[in-house]
Protein backbone atom coordinates (compact mmCIF):
# COMPACT_ATOMS: atom_id res chain seq x y z
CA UNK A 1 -44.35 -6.95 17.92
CA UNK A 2 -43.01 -4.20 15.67
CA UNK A 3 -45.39 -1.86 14.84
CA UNK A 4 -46.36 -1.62 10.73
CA UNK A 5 -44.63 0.98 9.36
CA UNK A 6 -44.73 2.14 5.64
CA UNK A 7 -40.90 2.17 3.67
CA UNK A 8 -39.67 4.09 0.82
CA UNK A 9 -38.11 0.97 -0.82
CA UNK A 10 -39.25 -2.74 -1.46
CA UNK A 11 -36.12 -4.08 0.66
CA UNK A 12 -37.22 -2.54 3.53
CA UNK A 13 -41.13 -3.51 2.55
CA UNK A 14 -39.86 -6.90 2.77
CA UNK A 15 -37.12 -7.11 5.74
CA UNK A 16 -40.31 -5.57 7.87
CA UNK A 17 -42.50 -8.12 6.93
CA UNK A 18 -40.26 -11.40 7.80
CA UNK A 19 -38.51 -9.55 10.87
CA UNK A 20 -42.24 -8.97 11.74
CA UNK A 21 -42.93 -12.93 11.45
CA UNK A 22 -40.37 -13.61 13.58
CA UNK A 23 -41.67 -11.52 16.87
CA UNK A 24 -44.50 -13.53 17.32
CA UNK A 25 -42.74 -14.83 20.83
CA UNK A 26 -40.68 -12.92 21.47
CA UNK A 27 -40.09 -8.57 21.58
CA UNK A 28 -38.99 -6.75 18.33
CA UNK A 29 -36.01 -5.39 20.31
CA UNK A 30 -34.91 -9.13 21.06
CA UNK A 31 -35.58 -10.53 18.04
CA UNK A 32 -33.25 -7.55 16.41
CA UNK A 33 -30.22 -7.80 18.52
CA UNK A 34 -30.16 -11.94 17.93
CA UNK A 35 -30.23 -11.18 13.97
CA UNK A 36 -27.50 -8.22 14.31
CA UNK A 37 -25.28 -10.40 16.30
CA UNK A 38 -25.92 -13.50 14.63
CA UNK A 39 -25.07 -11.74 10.97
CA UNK A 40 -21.82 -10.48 12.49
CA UNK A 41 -20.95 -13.65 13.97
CA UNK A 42 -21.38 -15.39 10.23
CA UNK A 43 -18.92 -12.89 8.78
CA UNK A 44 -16.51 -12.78 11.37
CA UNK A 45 -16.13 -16.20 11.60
CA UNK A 46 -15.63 -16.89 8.10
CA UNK A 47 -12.48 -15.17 7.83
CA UNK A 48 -11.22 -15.61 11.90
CA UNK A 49 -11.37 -19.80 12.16
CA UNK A 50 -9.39 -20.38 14.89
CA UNK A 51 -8.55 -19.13 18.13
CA UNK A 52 -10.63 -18.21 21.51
CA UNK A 53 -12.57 -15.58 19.47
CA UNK A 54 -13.59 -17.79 17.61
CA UNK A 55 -14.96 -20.09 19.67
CA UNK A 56 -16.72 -18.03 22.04
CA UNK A 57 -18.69 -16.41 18.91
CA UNK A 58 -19.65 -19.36 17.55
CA UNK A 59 -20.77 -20.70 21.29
CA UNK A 60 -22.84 -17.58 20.98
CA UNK A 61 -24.31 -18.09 17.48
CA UNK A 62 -25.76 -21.57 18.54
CA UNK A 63 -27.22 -20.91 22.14
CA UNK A 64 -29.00 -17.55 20.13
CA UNK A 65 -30.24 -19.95 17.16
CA UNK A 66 -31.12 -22.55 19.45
CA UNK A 67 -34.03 -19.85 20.79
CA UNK A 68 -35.68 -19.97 17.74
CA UNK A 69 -38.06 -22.79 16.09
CA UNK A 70 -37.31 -24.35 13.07
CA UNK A 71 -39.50 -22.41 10.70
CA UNK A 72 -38.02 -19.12 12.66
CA UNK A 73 -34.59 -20.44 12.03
CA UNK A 74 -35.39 -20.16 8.19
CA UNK A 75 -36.31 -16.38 8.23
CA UNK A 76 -32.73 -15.13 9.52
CA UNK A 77 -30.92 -16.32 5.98
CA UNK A 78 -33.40 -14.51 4.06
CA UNK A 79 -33.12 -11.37 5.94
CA UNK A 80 -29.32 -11.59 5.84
CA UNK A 81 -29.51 -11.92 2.15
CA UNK A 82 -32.24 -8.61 2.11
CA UNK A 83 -28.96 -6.66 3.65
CA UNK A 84 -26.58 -7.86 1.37
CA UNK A 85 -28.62 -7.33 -1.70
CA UNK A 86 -30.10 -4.01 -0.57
CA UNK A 87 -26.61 -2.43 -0.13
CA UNK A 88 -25.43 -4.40 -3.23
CA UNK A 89 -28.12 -2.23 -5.29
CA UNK A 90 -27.85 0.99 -3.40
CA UNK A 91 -24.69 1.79 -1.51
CA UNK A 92 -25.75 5.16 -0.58
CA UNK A 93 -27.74 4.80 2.56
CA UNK A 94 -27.53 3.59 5.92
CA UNK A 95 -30.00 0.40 5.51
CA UNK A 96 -29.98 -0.79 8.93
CA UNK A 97 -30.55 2.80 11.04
CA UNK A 98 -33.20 3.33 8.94
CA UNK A 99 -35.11 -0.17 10.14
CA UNK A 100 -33.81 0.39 13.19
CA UNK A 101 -35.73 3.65 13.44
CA UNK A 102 -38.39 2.32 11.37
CA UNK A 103 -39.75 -0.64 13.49
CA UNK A 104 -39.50 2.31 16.55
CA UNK A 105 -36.83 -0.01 17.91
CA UNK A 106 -35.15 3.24 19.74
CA UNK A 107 -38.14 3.17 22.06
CA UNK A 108 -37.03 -0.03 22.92
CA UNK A 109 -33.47 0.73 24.47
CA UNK A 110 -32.21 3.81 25.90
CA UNK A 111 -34.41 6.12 23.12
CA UNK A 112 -31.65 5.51 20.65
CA UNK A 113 -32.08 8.01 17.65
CA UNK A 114 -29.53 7.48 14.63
CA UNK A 115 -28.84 10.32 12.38
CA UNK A 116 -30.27 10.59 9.06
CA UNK A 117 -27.81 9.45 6.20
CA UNK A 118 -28.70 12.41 4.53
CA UNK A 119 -27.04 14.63 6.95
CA UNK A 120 -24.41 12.08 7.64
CA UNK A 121 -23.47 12.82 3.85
CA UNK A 122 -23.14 16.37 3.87
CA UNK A 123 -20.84 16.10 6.98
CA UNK A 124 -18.90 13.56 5.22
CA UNK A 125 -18.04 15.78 2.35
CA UNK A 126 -16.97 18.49 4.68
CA UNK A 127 -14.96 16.58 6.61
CA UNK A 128 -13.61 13.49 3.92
CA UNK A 129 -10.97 16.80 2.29
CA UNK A 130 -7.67 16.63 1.68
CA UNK A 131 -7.19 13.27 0.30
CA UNK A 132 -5.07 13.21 -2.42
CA UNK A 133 -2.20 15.03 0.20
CA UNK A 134 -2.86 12.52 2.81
CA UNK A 135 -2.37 9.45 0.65
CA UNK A 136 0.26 10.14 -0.96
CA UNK A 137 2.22 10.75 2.18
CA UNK A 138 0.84 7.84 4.51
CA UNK A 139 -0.09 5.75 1.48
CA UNK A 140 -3.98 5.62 3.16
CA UNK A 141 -5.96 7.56 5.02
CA UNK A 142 -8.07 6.41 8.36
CA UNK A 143 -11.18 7.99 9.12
CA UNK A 144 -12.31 7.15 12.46
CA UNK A 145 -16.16 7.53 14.28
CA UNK A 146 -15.83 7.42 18.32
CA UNK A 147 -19.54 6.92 18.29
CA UNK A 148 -20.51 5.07 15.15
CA UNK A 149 -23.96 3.70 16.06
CA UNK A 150 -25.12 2.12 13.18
CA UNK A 151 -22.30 3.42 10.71
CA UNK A 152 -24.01 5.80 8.96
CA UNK A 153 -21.24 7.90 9.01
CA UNK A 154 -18.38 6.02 8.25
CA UNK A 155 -20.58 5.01 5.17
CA UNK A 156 -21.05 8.27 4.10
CA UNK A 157 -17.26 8.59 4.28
CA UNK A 158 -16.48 5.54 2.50
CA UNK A 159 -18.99 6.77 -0.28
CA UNK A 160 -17.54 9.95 -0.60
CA UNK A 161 -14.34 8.18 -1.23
CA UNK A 162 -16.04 5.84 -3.80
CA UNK A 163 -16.95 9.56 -5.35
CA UNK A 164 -13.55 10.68 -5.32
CA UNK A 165 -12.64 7.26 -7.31
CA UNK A 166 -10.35 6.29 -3.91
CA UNK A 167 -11.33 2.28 -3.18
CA UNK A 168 -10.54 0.39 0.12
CA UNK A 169 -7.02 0.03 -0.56
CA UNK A 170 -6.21 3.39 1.00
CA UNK A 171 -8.90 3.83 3.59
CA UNK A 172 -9.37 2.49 7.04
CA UNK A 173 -12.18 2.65 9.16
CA UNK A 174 -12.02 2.61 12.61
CA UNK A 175 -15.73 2.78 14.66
CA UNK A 176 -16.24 2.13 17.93
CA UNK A 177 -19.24 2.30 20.11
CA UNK A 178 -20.72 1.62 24.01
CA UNK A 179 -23.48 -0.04 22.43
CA UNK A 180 -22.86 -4.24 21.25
CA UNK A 181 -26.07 -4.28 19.01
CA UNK A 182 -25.35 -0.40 17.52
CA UNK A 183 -21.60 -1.12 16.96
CA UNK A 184 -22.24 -4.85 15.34
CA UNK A 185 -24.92 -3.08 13.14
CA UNK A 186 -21.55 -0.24 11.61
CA UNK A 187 -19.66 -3.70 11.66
CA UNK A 188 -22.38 -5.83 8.69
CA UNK A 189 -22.85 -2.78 6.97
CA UNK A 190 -19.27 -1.17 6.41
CA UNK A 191 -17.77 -5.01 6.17
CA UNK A 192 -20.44 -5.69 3.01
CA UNK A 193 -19.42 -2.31 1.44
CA UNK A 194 -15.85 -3.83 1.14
CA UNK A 195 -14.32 -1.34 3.52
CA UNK A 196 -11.25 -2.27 5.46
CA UNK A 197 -10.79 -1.66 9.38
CA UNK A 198 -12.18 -2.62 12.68
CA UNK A 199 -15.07 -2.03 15.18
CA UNK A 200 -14.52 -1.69 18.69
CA UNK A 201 -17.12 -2.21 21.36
CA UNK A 202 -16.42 -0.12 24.38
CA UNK A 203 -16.72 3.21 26.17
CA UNK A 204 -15.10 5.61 24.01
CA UNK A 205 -14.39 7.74 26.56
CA UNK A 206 -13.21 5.63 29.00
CA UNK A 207 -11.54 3.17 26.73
CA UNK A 208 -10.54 5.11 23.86
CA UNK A 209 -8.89 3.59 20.88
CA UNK A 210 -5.37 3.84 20.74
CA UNK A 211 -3.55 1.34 19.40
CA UNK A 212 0.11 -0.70 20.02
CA UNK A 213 3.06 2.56 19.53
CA UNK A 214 -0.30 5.08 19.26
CA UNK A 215 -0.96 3.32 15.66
CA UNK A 216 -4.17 2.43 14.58
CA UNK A 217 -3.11 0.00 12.28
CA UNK A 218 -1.53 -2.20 15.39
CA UNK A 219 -4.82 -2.85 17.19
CA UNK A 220 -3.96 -3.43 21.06
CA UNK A 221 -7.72 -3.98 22.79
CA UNK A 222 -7.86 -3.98 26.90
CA UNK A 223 -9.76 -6.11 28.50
CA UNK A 224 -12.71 -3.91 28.30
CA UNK A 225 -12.83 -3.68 24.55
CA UNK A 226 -14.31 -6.29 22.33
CA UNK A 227 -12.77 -5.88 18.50
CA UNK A 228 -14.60 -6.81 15.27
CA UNK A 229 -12.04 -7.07 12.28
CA UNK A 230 -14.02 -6.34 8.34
CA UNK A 231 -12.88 -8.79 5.78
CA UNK A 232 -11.00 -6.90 3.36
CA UNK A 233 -8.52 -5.97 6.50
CA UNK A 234 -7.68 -9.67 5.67
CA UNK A 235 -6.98 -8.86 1.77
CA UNK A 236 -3.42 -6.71 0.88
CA UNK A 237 -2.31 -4.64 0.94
CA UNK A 238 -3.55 -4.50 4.84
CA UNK A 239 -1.24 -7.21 6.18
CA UNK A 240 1.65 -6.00 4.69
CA UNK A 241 1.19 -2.32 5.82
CA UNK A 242 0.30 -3.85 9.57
CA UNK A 243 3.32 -6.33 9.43
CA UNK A 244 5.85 -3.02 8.46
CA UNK A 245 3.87 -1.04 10.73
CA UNK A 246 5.10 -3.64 13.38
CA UNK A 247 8.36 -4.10 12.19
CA UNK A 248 8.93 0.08 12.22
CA UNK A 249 8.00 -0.31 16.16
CA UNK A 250 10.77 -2.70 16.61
CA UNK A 251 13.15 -0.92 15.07
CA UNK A 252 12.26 2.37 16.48
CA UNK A 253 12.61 0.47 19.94
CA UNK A 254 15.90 -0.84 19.49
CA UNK A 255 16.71 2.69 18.58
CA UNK A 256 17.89 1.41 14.73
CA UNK A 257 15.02 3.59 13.39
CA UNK A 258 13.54 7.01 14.45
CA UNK A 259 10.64 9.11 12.80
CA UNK A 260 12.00 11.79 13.06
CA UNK A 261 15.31 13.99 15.16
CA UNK A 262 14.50 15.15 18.53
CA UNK A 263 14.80 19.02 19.14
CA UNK A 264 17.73 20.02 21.34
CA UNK A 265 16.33 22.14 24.41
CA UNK A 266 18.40 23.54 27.21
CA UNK A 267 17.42 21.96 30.97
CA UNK A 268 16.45 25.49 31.94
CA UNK A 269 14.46 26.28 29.00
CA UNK A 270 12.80 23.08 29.76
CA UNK A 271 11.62 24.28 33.23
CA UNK A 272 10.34 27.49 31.67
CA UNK A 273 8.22 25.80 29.17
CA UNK A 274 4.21 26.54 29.15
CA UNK A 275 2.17 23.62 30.46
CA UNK A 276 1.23 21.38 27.50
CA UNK A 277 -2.78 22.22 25.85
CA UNK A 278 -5.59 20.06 27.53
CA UNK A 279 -6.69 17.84 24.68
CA UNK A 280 -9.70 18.85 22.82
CA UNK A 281 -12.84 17.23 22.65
CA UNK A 282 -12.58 15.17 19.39
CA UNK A 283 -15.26 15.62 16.83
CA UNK A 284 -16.93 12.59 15.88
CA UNK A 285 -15.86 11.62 12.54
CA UNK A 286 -12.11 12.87 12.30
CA UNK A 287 -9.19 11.58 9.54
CA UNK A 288 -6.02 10.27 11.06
């Protein structure tokens, strides 16, 4: 059961107190990973309604419902709705690392310890710069967290955006982490704050994102990497930029279209060159 904590705000009072009535059988760190997955699987689903994705999440919805009694059933609406509302009224906080940490659910699973927002914010507005040159070239920015775990983050960034009067229409996020329950939990919070891109559960440094033609926009997953699309990457002007995106690739295959000339370099020049730099290790929240 998870241990009673005490909560700056009344949303988190309350989320504690029906998450609590719902470990009665079962462990805190069970009960948690069915709501986080379940809560994804109701957003995802409403906007992807077809396909083998599909399918298998909604196969996984009912067998994790089905473990649950029929007053139990009843608490996971209500605490869905606590999310929504809670970053409805207060964007500016990471709502779910904070439970998370909390109801000492890191004890739970590999001593998992998510950075406070607050310091989460004043990386963001060192590293969110620049944004008025890199939109009007590109048109967007991306912003992109190799090890998102709850998203704190990536909401920072998107807030410091919000601050900076920029909205979703020229930011995407790209997260990805090793951990399912971590990476769903950036996936509900960052898809209810509107913003547009993707979550990708897998080894970050094994199975790096990289994307169709090295594009982020053209998501190409491997077999190892399980991809959670937000909403608004549903809304324009998203599928137009991925459907030119695509259509640039084509042409720059056929060789109609180039991004730019190749330098001329003499064979024996080319021998001489210095070996190319070993690539450096990537900070964790970078703009693209």
């Amino acid at each position: 059961m998870a241990r009673a904590v005490r909560f700056r705000r009344d949303s988190q009072s309350q989320f504690s107190k029906l998450f609590t009535d719902l470990c009665q059988r079962k462990s805190s760190w069970e009960v948690w990973a069915d709501f986080i997955a379940m809560a994804a699987i109701t957003i995802s689903n409403a906007f992807d309604r077809e396909g083998k994705t599909h399918d298998d999440r909604e196969k996984q919805y009912m067998r994790t419902i089905k473990g649950y009694n029929q007053g139990e059933q009843q608490i996971f609406p209500k605490l869905f709705a606590l999310l929504v509302e809670a970053l409805d009224d207060e964007p500016d906080q990471d709502f779910l690392g904070e439970m998370f940490m909390g109801l000492n659910l890191g004890n739970h699973w590999k001593g998992q310890f998510f950075t406070p927002y607050n310091i989460c914010r004043m990386m963001s507005e060192i590293t969110v710069t620049d944004l008025e040159a890199r939109i009007e070239k590109n048109g967007w920015v991306g912003i992109h967290d190799p090890c998102c775990g709850a998203g704190a983050l990536l909401i920072a960034a998107r807030n410091t955006m919000v601050r900076n009067k920029l909205g979703p229409a020229v930011a995407l996020y790209v997260a990805q982490d090793i951990d399912r329950t971590a990476a769903l939990m950036c996936y509900l919070q960052l898809s209810l704050l509107g913003c547009a891109g993707y979550v990708v559960v897998a080894d970050s440094i094994l199975h790096p994102i990289v994307g169709h033609g090295q594009n982020p926009l053209l998501i190409s997953p491997t077999p190892e990497q399980e991809v959670w699309l937000m909403p608004a990457l549903y809304m324009e002007p998203w599928p137009a930029r991925i459907q030119w995106e695509r259509m640039r690739l084509a042409l720059e295959s056929l060789g109609v279209m180039r991004t730019g000339p190749e330098p001329e370099q003499h064979p024996a020049e080319a021998e001489q060159a210095p070996p190319a730099e070993q690539p450096q290790q990537t900070p964790q929240l970078t703009l693209f």
